[in-house]
C-alpha atoms as a PDB file:
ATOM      1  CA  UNK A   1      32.953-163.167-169.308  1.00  0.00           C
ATOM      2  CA  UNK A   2      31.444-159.621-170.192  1.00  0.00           C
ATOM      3  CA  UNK A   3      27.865-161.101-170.641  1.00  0.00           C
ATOM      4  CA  UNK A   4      28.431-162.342-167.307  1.00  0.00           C
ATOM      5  CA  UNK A   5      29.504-160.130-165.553  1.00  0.00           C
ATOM      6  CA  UNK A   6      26.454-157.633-167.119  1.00  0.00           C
ATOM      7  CA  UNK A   7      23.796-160.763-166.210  1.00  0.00           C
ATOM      8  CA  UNK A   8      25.503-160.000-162.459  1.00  0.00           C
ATOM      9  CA  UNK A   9      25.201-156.847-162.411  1.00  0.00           C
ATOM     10  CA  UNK A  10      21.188-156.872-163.523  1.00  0.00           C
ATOM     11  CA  UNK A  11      20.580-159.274-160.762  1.00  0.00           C
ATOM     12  CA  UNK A  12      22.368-156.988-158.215  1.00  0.00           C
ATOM     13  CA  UNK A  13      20.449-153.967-158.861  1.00  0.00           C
ATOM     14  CA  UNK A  14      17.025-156.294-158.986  1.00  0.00           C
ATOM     15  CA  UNK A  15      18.044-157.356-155.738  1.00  0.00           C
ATOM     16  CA  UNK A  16      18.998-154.041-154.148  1.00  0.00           C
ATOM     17  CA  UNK A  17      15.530-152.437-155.965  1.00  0.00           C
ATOM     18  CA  UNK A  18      13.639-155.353-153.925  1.00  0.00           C
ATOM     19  CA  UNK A  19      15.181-154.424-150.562  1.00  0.00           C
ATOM     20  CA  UNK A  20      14.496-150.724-150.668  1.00  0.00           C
ATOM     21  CA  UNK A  21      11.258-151.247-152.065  1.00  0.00           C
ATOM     22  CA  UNK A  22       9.633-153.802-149.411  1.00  0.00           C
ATOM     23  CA  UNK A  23      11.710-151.680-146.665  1.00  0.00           C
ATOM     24  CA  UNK A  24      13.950-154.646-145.834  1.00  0.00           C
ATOM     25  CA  UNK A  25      17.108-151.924-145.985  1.00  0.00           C
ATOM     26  CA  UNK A  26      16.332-147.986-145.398  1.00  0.00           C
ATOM     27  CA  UNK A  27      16.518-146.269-148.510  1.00  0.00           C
ATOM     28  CA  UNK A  28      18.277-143.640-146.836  1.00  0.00           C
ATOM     29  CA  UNK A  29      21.461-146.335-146.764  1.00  0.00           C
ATOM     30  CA  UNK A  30      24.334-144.084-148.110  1.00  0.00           C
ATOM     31  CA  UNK A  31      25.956-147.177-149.163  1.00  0.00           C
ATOM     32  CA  UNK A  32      23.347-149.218-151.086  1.00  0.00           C
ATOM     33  CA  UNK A  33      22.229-146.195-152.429  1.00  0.00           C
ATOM     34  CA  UNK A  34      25.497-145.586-153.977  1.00  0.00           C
ATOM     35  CA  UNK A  35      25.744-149.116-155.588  1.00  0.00           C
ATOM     36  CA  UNK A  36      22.655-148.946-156.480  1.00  0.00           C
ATOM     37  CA  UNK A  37      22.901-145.375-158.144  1.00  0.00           C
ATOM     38  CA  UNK A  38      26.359-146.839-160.018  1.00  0.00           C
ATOM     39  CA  UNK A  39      24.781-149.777-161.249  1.00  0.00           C
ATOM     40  CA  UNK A  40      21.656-148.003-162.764  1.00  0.00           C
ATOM     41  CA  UNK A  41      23.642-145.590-164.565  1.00  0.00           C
ATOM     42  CA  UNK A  42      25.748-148.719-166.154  1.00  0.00           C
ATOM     43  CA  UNK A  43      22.262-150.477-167.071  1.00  0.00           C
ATOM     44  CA  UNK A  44      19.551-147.297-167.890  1.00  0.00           C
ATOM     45  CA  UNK A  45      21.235-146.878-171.743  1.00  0.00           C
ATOM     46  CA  UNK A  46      20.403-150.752-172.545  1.00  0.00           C
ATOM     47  CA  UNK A  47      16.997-150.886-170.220  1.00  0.00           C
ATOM     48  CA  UNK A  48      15.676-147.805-171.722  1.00  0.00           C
ATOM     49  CA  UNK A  49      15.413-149.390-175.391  1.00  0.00           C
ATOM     50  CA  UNK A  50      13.668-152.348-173.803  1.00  0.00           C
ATOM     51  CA  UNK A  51      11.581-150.486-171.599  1.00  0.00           C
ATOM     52  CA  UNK A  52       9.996-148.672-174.834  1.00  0.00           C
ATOM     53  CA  UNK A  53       9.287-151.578-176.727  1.00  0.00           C
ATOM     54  CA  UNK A  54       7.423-153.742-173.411  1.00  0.00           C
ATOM     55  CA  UNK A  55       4.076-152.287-172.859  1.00  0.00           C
ATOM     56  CA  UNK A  56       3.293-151.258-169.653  1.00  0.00           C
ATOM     57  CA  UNK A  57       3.278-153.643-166.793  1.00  0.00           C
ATOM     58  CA  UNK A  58       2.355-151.421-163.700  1.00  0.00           C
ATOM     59  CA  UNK A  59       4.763-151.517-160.704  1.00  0.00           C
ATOM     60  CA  UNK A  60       6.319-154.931-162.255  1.00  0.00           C
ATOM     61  CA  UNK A  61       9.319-154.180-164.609  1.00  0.00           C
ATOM     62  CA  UNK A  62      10.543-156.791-167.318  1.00  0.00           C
ATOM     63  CA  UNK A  63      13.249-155.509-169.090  1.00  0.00           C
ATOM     64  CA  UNK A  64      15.934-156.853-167.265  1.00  0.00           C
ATOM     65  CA  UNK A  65      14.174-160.562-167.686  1.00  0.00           C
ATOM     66  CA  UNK A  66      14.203-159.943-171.470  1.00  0.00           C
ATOM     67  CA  UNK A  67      17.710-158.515-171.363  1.00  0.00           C
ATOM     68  CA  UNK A  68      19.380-161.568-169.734  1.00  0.00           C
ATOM     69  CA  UNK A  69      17.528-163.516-171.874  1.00  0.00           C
ATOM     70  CA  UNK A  70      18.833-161.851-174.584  1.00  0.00           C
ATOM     71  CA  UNK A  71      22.313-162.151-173.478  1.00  0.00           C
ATOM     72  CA  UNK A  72      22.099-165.913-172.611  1.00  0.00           C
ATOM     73  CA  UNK A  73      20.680-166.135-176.469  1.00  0.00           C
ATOM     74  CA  UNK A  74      23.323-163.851-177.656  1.00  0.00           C
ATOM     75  CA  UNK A  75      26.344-165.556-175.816  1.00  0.00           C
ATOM     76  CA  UNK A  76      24.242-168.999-177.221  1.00  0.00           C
ATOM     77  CA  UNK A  77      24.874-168.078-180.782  1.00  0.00           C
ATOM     78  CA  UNK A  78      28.971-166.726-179.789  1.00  0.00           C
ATOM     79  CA  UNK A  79      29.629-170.310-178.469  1.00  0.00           C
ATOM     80  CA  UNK A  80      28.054-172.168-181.612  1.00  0.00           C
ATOM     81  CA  UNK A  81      29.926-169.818-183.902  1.00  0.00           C
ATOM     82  CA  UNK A  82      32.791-170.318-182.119  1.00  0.00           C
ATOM     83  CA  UNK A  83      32.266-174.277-182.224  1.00  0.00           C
ATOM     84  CA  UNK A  84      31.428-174.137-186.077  1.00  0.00           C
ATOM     85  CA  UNK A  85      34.752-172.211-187.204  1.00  0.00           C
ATOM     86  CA  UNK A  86      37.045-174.259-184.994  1.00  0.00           C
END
């Protein structure tokens, strides 16, 4: 349910990072900013590994593609453990 809940919160702050940036919602949104500002401070010490290891992309950022992937992988592996021991 953790993994889940992260994978939610990654596509939240993709979401809200798409608004401000093609001015569908004014950055200047007290409220969005907040949840956006609370949700970047959860996710910055995982991205920030990721982001050093991707090269450079330009405006486009991939590290929270890789790290859902990696957490879909990750909670892969947990449920076939799981499976195998029981």
């Amino acid at each position: 349910m953790l993994i889940n809940v992260l994978v939610m919160l990654i596509i939240v702050q993709f979401i809200i990072g798409l608004l401000f940036a093609f001015n569908v919602v004014n950055s200047s949104n007290d409220f969005l900013q907040q949840i956006y500002r609370s949700i970047n401070s959860l996710l910055e010490p995982v991205l920030n590994p990721i982001r050093k290891i991707l090269p450079a992309t330009g405006a486009i950022d991939f590290s929270p593609l890789v790290l859902i992937l990696g957490l879909q992988i990750f909670m892969r592996i947990l449920v076939e453990v799981a499976i195998a021991t029981s």
